[in-house]
Protein backbone atom coordinates (compact mmCIF):
# COMPACT_ATOMS: atom_id res chain seq x y z
CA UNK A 1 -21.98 56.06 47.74
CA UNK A 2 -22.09 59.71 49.46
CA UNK A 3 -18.74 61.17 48.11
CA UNK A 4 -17.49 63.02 51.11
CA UNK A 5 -16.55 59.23 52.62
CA UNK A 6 -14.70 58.10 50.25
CA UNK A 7 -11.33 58.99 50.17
CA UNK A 8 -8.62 58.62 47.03
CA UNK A 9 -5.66 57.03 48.09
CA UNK A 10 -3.93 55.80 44.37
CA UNK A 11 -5.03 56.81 40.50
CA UNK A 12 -3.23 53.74 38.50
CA UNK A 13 -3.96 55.37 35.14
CA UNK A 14 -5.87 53.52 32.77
CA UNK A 15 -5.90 49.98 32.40
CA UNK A 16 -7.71 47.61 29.83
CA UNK A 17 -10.05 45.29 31.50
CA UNK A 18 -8.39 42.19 32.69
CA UNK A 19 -10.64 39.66 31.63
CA UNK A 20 -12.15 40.97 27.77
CA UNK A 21 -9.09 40.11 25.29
CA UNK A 22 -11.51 41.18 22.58
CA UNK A 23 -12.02 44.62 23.99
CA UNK A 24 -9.57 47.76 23.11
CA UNK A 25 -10.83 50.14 25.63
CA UNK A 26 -9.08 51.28 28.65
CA UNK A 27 -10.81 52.81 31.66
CA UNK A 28 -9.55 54.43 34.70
CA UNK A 29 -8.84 52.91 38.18
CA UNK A 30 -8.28 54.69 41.23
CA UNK A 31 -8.05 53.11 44.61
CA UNK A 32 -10.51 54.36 47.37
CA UNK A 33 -10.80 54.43 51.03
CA UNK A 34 -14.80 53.94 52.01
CA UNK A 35 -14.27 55.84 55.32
CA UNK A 36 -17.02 54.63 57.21
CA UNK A 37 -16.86 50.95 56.26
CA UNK A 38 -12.88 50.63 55.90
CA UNK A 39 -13.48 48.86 52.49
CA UNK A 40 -10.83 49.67 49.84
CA UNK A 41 -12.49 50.15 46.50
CA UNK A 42 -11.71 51.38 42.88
CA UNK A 43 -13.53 54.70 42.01
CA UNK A 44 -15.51 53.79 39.02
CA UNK A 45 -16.52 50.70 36.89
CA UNK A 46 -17.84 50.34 33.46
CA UNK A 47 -21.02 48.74 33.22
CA UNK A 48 -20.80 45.31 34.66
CA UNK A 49 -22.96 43.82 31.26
CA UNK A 50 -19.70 44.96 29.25
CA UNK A 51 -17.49 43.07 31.45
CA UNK A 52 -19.45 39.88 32.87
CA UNK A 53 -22.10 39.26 29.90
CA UNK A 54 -19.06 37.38 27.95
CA UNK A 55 -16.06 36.28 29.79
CA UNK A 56 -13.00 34.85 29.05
CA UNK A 57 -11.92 33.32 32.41
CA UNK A 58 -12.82 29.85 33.13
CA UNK A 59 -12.85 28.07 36.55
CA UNK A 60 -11.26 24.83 34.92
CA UNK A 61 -8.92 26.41 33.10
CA UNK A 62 -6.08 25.83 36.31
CA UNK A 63 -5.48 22.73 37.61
CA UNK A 64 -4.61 24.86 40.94
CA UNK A 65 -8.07 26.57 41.01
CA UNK A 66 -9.64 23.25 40.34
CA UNK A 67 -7.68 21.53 43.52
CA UNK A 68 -9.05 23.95 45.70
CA UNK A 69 -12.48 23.71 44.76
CA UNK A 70 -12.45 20.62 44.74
CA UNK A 71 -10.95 20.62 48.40
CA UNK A 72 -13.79 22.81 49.25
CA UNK A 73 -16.53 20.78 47.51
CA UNK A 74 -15.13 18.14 50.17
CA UNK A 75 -16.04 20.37 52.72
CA UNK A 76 -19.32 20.96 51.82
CA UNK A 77 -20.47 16.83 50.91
CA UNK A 78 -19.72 16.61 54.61
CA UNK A 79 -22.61 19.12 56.10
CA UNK A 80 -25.71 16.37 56.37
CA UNK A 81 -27.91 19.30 56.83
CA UNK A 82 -27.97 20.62 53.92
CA UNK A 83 -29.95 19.56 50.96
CA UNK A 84 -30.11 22.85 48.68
CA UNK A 85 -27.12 24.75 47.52
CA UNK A 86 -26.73 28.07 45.21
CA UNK A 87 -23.43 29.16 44.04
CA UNK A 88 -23.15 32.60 43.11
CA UNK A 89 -20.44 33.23 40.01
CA UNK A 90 -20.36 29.64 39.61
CA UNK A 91 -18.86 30.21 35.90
CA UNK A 92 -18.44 26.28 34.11
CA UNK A 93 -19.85 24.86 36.85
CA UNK A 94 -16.59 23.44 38.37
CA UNK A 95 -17.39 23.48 41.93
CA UNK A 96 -21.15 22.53 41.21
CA UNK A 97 -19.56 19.80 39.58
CA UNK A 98 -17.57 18.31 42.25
CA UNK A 99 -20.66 18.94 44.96
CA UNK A 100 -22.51 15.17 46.05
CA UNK A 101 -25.02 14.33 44.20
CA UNK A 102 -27.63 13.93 46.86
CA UNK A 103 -27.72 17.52 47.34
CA UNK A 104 -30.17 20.01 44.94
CA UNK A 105 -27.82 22.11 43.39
CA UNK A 106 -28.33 25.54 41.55
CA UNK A 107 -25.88 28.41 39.93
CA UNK A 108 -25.92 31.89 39.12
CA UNK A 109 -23.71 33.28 36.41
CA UNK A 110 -24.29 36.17 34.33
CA UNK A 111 -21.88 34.88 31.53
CA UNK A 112 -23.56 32.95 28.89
CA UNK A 113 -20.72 31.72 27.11
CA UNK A 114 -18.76 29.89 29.68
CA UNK A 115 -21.20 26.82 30.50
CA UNK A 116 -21.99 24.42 28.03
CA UNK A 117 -24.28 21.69 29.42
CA UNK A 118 -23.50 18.03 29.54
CA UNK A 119 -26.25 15.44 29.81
CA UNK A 120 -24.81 13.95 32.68
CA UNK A 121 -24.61 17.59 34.67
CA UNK A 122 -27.13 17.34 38.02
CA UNK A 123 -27.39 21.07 38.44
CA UNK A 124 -29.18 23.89 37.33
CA UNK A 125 -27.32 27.13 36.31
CA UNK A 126 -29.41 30.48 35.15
CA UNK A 127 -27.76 33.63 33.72
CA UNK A 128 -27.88 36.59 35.88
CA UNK A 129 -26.36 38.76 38.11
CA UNK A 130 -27.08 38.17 41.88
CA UNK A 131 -29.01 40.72 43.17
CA UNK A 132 -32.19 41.26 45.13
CA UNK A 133 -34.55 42.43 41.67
CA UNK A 134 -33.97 38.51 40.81
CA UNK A 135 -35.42 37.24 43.79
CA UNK A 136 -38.53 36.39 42.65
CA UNK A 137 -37.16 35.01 39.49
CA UNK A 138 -34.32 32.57 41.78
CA UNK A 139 -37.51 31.09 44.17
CA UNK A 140 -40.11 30.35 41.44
CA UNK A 141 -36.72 28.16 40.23
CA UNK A 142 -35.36 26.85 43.45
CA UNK A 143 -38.78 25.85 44.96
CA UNK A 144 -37.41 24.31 48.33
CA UNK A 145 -35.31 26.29 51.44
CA UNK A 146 -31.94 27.16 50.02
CA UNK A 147 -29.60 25.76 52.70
CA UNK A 148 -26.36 27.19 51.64
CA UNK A 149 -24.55 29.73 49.60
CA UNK A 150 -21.00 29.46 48.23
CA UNK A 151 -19.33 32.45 46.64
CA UNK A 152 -16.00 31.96 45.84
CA UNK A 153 -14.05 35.26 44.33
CA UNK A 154 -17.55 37.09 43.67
CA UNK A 155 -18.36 39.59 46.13
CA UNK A 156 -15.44 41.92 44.89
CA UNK A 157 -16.38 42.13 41.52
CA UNK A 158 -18.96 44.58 41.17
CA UNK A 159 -20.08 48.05 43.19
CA UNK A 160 -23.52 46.22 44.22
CA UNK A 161 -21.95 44.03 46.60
CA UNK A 162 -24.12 45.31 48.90
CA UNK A 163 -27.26 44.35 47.09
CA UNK A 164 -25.25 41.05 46.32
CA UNK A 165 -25.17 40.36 50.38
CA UNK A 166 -28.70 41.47 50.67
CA UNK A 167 -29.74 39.11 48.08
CA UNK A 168 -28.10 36.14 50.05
CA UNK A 169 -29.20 37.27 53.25
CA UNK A 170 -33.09 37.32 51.81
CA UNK A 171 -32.44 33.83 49.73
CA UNK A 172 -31.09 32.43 52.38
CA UNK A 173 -33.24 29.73 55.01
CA UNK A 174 -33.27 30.82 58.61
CA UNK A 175 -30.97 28.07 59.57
CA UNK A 176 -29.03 28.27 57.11
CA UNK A 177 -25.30 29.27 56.20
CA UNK A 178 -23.52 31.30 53.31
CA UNK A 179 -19.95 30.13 52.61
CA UNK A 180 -17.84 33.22 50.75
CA UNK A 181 -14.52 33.50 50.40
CA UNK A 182 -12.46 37.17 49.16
CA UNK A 183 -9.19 38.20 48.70
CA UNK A 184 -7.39 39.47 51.78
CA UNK A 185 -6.51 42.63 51.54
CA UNK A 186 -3.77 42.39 54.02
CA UNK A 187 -2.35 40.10 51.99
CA UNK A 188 -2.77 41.87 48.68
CA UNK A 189 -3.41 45.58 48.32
CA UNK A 190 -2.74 46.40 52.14
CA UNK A 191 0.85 45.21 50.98
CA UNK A 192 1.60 47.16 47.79
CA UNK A 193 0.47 43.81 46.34
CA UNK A 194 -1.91 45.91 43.67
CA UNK A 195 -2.68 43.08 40.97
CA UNK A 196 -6.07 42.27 42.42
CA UNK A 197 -7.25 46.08 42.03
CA UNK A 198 -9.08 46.00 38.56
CA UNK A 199 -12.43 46.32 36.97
CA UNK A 200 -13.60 43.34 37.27
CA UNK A 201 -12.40 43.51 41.09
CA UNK A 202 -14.25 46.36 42.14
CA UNK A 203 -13.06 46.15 46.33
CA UNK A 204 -10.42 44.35 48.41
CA UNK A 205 -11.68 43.39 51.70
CA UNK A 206 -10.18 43.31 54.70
CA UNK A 207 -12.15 41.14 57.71
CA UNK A 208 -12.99 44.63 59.39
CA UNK A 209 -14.51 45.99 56.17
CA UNK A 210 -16.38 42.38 55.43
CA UNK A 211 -17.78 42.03 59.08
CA UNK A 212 -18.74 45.93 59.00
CA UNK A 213 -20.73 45.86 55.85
CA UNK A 214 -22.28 42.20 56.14
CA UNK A 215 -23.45 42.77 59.79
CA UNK A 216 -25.01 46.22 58.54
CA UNK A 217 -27.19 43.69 56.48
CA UNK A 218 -28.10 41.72 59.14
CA UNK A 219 -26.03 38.75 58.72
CA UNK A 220 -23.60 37.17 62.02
CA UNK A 221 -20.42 35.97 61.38
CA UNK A 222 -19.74 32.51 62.96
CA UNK A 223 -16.17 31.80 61.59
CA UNK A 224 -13.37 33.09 59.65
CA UNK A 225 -10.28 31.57 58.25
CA UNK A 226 -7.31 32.86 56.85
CA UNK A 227 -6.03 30.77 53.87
CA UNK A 228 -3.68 30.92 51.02
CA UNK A 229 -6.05 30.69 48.10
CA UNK A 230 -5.13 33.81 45.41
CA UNK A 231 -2.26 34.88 47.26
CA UNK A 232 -4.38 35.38 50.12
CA UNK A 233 -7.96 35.27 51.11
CA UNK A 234 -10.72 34.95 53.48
CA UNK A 235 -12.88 31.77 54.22
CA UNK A 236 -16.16 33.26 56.58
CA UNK A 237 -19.21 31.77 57.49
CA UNK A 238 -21.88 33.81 57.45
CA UNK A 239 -25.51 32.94 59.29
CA UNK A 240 -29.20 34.66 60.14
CA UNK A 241 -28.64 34.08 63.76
CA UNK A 242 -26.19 32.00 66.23
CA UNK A 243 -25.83 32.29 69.88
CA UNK A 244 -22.36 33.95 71.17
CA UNK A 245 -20.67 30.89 71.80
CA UNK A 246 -21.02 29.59 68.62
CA UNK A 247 -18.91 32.32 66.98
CA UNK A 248 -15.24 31.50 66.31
CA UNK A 249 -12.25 32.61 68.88
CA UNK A 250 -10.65 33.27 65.45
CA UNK A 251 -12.97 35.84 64.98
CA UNK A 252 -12.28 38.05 67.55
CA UNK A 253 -8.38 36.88 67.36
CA UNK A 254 -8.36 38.48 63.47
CA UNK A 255 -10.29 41.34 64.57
CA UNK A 256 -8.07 42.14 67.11
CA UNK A 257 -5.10 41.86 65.01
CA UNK A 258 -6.40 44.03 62.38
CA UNK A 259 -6.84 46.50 65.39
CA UNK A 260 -3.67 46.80 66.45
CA UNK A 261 -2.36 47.01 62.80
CA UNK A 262 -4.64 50.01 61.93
CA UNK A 263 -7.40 48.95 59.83
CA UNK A 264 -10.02 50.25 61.63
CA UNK A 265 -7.95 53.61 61.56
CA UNK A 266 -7.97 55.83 58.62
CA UNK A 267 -4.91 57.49 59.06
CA UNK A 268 -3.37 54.07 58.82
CA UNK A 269 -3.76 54.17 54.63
CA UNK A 270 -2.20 57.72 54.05
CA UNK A 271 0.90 55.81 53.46
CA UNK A 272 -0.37 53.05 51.00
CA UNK A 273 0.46 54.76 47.96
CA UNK A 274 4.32 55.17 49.16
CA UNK A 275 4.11 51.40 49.68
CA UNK A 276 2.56 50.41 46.46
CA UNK A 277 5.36 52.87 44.39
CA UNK A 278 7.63 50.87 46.07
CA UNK A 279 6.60 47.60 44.92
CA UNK A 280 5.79 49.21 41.02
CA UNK A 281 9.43 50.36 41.07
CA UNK A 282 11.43 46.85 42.07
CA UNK A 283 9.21 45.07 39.64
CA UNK A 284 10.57 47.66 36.92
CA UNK A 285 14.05 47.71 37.95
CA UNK A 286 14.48 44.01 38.52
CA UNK A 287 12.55 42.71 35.86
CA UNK A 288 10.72 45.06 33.20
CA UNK A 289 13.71 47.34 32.66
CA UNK A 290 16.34 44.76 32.51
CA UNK A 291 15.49 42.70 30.40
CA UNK A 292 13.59 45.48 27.40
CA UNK A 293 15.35 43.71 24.62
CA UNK A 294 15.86 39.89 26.09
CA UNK A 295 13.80 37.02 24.47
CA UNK A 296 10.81 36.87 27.85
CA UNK A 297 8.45 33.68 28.33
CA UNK A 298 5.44 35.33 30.18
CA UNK A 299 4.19 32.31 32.12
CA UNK A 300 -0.15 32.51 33.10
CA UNK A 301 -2.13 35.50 32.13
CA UNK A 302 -4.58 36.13 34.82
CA UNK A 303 -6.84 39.28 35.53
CA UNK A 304 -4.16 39.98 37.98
CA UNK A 305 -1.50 39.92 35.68
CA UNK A 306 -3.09 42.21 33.39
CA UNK A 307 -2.87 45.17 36.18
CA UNK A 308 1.09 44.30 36.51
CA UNK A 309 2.09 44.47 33.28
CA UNK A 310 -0.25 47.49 32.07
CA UNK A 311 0.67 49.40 35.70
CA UNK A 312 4.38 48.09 35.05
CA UNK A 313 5.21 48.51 31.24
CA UNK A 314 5.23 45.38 30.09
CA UNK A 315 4.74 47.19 26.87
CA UNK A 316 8.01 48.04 26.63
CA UNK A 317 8.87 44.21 26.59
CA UNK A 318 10.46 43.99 22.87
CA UNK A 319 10.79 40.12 22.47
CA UNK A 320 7.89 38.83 24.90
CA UNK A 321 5.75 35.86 24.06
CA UNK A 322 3.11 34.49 26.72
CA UNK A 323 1.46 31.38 27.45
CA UNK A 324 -2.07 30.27 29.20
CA UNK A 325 -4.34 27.65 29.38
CA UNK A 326 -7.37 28.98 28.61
CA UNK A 327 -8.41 28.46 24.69
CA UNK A 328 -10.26 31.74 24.74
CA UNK A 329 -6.73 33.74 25.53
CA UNK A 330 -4.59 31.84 23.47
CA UNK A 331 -4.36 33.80 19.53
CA UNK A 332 -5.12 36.92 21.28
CA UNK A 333 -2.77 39.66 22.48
CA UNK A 334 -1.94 40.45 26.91
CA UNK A 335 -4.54 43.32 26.94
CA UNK A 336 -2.40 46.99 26.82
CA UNK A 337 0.68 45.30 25.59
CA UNK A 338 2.25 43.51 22.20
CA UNK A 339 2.61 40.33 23.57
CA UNK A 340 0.75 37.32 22.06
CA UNK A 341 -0.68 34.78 24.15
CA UNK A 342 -0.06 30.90 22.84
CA UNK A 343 -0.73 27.25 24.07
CA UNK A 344 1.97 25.73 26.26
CA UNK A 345 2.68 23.66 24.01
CA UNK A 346 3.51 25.76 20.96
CA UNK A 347 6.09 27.44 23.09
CA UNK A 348 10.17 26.34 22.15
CA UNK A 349 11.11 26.69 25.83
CA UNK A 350 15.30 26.11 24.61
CA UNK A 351 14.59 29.77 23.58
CA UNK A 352 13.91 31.50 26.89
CA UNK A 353 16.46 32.12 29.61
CA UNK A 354 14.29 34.54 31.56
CA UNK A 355 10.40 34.25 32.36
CA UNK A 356 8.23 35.78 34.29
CA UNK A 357 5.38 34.55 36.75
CA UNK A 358 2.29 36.23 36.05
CA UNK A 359 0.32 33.64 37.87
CA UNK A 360 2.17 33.89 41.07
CA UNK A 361 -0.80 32.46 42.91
CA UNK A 362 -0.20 29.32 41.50
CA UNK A 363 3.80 28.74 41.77
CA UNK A 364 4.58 25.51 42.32
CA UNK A 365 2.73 24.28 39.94
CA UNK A 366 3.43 26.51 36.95
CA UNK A 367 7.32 26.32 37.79
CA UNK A 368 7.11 22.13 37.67
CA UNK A 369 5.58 22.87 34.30
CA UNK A 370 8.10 24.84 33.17
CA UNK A 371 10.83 22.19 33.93
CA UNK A 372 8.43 19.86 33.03
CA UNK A 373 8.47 21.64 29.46
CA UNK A 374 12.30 21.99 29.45
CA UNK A 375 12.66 25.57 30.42
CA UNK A 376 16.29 26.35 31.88
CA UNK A 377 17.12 30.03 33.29
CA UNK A 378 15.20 32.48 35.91
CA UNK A 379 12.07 33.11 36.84
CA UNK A 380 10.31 36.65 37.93
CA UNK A 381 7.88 36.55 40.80
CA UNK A 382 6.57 39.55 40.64
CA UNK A 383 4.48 38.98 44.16
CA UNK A 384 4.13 39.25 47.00
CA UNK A 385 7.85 39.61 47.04
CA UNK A 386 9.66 40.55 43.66
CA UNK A 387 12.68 37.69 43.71
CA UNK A 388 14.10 35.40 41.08
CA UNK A 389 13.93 31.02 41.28
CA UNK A 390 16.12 29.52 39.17
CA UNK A 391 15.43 26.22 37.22
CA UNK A 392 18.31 24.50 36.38
């Protein structure tokens, strides 16, 4: 990307990668403004083998995640059109999972160590990165029309999301659609809400950015939703061609509002870095400086919540403990900080009168566990609001 549009709006220091517990390193991350595309972007990633080749975040690992892929897989069983289906990043093979039968199904994933194959599994996943070198290699596979193409939480995660898009838009039949969905960056970043800005989440879209870059491809975009998945994110359909009046009001209605809050303007992010020190600060004097010396339950470890307590100090924490569901985190340490991650159920929960809510995204949930598990006391949510819940 041609330097003199790109524009540095935040340098959080460095910060361990969010999803390699095994790893030591830390790497920078600044925040970015591409000035021609709007799209807000960290500076520099380390090569994407290091981070996506073995990976320690599975797709089954929340029951939350799994609800709304499921939901989604709903969605799909419903289009009688369609009788091929890739997912790009499809991880365990969740989603794939939960897809009908009668459909051909195939998956992309460049981690090898996250499927293990099951003799009753009716897809096909391949280990690789999506992008258009592969194309070859993904058609002498997937021998008929590929009808659709789900990405779910993929095309932030590495600087060739361009190539990414490309590589849909040439895999892609002429009649058919690509189903992706991103976290909003109105909703996250655009708010101070900086947890999703990490290595592994190399941009934060915003629909202006999205529509900019993907119609620069060639793609159309027929619909968009806004919907509460990760705190915030965008469902869009994408298509080869439509006809005007099959394209979404809600398209030009989110357009529009994005217009009159800025977006398209790049004055409008000189004052992002005043809003994220705002948010940094209130998580460190409500929570993080408070409670140094207190006996903390750290409740989910996402990638997220590896930015917020490395960019927050969690470090300092004296008496933390953590817990998380996946098997891969648990007997490891929160990258950049002391604190040891355990199964929830090897957690005495009488001990704790003050936890904090590292998986925001998934808060109901997580806080009917913890009264489920006997927890009594307060809980930190950190985003997108810092506040306290108590569970009595």
């Amino acid at each position: 990307m041609d330097e003199k549009i790109k524009k540095e709006i935040y340098n959080f220091g460095n910060i361990p990668l969010a999803d390699n517990y095994k790893s030591k390193k830390k790497f920078p991350i600044k925040l970015m403004l591409d000035v021609e595309t709007k799209l807000l972007h960290i500076d520099k990633v380390p090569d994407r083998g290091s981070i996506y080749s073995e990976y320690d975040h599975l797709s089954s690992a929340s029951k939350g995640n799994m609800d709304h892929l499921k939901s989604l897989a709903n969605l799909i069983n419903k289009e009688k059109d369609v009788k091929t289906i890739l997912e790009v990043g499809c991880n365990d093979g969740t989603f794939l999972k939960y897809l009908s039968s009668r459909f051909k199904k195939y998956g992309i994933d460049p981690a090898k160590n996250v499927y293990r194959k099951k003799d009753e599994d009716d897809f096909i996943i391949f280990h690789e990165f999506l992008d258009t070198s592969i194309k070859e290699k993904i058609t002498s596979i997937i021998k008929d029309p590929i009808d659709a193409i789900i990405g779910i939480n993929v095309f932030a995660h590495n600087e060739s999301y361009r190539d990414m898009f490309l590589a849909m838009y040439e895999l892609l039949d002429e009649d058919g659609f690509a189903h992706i969905e991103v976290a909003y960056a109105s909703e996250t970043i655009v708010s101070g809400n900086f947890d999703t800005m990490y290595h592994e989440h190399y941009c934060s879209y915003t629909f202006t950015a999205l529509k900019n870059i993907v119609e620069s491809i060639g793609f159309k975009v027929s619909n968009v939703e806004i919907i509460s998945s990760q705190g915030g994110s965008l469902r869009v359909t994408l298509r080869k061609k439509v006809s005007p009046n099959e394209i979404s009001e809600n398209v030009k209605i989110i357009l529009q509002e994005e217009k009159n809050k800025g977006y398209d303007d790049n004055g409008f992010y000189d004052d992002l870095s005043k809003i994220i020190d705002k948010k940094i600060n209130l998580i460190n004097d409500l929570f993080v400086n408070k409670y140094i010396n207190d006996q903390v339950l750290i409740v989910g470890c996402p990638a997220r919540g590896v930015v917020t307590a490395n960019v927050c100090g969690f470090y300092k924490l004296k008496n933390a403990i953590a817990f998380d569901d996946t098997p891969e985190k648990q007997g490891m340490v929160l990258p950049g900080t002391n604190i040891l991650v355990s199964h929830p159920n090897d957690i005495n929960y009488e001990n704790y009168k003050i936890a904090c809510l590292l998986a925001w995204t998934y808060e109901k949930d997580l806080l009917k566990r913890l009264k489920d598990f006997g927890f009594k006391g307060k809980v930190f949510i950190p985003f997108p609001n810092a506040r306290f819940v108590e569970i009595k």
